[in-house]
Every structure is written in structure tokens, then in C-alpha cells.
C-alpha atoms as a PDB file:
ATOM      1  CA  UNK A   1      -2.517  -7.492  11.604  1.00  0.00           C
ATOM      2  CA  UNK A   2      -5.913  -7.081  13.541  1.00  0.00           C
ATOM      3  CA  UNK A   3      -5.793  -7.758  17.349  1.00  0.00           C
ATOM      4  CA  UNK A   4      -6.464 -11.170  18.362  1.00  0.00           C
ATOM      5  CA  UNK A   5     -10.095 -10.638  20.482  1.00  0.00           C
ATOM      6  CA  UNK A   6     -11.492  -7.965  18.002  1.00  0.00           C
ATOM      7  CA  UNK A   7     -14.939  -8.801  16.064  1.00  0.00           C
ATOM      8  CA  UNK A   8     -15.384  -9.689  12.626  1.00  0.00           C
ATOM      9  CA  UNK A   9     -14.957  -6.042  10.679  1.00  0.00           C
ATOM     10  CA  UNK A  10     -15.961  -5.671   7.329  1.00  0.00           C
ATOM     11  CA  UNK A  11     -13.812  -3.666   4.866  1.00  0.00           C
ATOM     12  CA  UNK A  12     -13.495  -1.892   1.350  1.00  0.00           C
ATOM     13  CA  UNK A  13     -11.003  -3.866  -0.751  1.00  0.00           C
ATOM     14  CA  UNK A  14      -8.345  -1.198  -2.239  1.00  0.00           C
ATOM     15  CA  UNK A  15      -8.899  -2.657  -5.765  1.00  0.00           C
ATOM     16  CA  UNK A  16     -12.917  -1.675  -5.743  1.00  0.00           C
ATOM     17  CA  UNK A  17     -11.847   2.288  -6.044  1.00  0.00           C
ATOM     18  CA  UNK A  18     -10.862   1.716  -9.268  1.00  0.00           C
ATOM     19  CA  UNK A  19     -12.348  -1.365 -10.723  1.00  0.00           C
ATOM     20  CA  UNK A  20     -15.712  -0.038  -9.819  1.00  0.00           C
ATOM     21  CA  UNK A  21     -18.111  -0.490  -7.002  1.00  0.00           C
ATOM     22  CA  UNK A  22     -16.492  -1.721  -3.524  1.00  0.00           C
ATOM     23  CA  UNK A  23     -16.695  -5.577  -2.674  1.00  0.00           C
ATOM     24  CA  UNK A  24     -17.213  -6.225   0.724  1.00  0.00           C
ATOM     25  CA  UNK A  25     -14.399  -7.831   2.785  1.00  0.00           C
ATOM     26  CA  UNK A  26     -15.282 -10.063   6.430  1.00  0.00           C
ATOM     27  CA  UNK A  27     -12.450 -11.215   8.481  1.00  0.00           C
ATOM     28  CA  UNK A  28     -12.703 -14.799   9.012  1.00  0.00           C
ATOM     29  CA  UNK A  29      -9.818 -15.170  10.950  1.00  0.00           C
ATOM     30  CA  UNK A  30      -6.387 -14.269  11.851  1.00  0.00           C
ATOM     31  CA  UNK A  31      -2.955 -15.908  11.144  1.00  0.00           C
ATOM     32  CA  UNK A  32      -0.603 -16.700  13.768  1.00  0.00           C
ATOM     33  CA  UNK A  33       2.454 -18.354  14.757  1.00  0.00           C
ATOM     34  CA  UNK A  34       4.120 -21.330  12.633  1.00  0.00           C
ATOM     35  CA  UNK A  35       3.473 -24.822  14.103  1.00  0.00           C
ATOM     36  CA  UNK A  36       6.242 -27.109  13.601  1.00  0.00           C
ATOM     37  CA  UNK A  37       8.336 -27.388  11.146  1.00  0.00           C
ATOM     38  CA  UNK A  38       6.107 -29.077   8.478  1.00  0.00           C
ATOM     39  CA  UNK A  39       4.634 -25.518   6.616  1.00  0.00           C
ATOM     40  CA  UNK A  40       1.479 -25.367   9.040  1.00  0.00           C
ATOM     41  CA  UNK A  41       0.408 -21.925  11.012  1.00  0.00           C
ATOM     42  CA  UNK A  42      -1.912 -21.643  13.577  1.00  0.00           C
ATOM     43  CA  UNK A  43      -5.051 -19.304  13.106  1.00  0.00           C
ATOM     44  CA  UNK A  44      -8.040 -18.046  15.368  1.00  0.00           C
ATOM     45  CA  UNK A  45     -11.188 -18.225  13.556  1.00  0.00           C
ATOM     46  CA  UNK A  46     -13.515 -15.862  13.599  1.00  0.00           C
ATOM     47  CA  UNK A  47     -16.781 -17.298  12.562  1.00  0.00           C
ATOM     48  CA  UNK A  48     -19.359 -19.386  13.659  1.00  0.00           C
ATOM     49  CA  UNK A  49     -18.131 -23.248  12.379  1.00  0.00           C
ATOM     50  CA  UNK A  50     -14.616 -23.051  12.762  1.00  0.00           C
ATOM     51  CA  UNK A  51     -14.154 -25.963  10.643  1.00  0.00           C
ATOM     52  CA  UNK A  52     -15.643 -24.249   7.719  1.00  0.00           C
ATOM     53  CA  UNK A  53     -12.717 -22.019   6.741  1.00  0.00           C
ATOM     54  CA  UNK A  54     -11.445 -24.457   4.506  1.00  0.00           C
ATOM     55  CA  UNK A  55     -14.373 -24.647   2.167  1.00  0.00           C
ATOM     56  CA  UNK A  56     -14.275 -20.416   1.387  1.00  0.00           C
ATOM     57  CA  UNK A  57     -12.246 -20.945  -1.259  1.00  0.00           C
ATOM     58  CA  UNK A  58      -9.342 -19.007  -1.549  1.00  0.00           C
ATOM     59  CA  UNK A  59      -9.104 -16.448   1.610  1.00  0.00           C
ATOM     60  CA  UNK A  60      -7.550 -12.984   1.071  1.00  0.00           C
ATOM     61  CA  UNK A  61      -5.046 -10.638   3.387  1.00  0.00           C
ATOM     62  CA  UNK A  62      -6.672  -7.380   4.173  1.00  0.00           C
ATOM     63  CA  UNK A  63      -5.245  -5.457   1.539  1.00  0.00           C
ATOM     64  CA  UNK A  64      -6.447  -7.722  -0.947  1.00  0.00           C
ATOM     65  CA  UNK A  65      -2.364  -8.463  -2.019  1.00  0.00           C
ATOM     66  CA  UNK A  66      -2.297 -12.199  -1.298  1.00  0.00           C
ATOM     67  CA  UNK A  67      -4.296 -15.363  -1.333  1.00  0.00           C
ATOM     68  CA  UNK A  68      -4.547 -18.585   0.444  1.00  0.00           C
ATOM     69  CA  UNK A  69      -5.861 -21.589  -0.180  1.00  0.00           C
ATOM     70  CA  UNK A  70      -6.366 -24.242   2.893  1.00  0.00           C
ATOM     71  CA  UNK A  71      -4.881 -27.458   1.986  1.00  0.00           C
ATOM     72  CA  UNK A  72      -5.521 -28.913   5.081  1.00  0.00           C
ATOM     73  CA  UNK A  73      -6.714 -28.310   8.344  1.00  0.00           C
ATOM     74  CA  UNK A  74      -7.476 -29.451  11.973  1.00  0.00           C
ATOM     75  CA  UNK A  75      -8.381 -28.096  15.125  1.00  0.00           C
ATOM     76  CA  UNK A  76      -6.435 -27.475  17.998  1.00  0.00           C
ATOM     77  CA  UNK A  77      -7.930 -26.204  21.500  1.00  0.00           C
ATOM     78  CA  UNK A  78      -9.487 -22.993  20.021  1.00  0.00           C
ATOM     79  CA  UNK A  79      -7.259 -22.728  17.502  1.00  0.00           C
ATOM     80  CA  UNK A  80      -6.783 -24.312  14.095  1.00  0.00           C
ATOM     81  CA  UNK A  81      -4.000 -25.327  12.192  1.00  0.00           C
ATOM     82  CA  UNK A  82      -3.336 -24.766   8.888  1.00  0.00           C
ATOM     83  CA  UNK A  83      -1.588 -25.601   5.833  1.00  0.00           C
ATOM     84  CA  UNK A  84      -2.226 -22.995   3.108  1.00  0.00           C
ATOM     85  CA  UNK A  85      -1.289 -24.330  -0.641  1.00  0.00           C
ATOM     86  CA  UNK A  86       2.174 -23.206  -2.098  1.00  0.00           C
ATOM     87  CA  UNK A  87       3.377 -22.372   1.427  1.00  0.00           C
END
């Protein structure tokens, strides 16, 4: 996992070396901690609208090896929380 305070960083996905030329990656933000008991996480968001993280589409770990998709969300202090489809 990426430290909590760093910047948005921008990586290769693994996948591009051999399906071609690289896709750009941007952290958006960074999961944390489960919240309650109902499926939800909490997650610091990177960008500039918060709020927006939900309408991305489906986000992406690092290495490209899973994907979420935000079935709801709300904010919390400057946090958000999360439920992520199938989870």
C-alpha cells in the first residue's frame, strides 16, 4: 500500500509490457480500515472532488489484479466511506 500523505503518482500497469504500449495509472485514493460491520471501508481520496470517486467507473489496485466498483458512498471528516460491489 502507498503511504497515507504521499501525492498522486502515476504508474505503468504490469499488463501494458506485454499487451502493448503502457496505460497510464493515477492513484485516486487509498483504502483503509473496515467501518462497521455492514461491508463498508474507509478511504482517503486523493483528488480534487472527493465525491467524484464513485463516478470513475471501476477503480483498479496498483498492480492492476483487482477491481472495484463503488456502490455507495459518503463522506466522513476527510475521509470517505465506501461500499465497493461484491464486497
Amino acid at each position: 500500500m502507498c503511504p497515507a500523505k504521499s501525492p498522486p503518482s502515476r504508474a505503468q500497469s504490469p499488463a501494458a509490457d506485454a499487451a502493448g504500449p503502457a496505460r497510464e495509472r493515477l492513484l485516486m485514493a487509498q483504502i483503509g480500515a473496515a467501518h462497521g460491520i455492514k461491508g463498508e471501508v474507509r478511504v482517503k481520496p486523493f483528488g480534487e472532488d472527493p465525491m467524484a470517486l464513485g463516478s470513475y467507473g471501476p477503480l483498479e489496485t496498483e498492480d492492476g489484479s483487482q477491481r472495484f466498483e463503488v456502490e455507495t458512498l459518503r463522506a466522513q471528516k476527510a475521509m470517505l466511506v465506501i461500499r465497493f460491489k461484491g464486497v
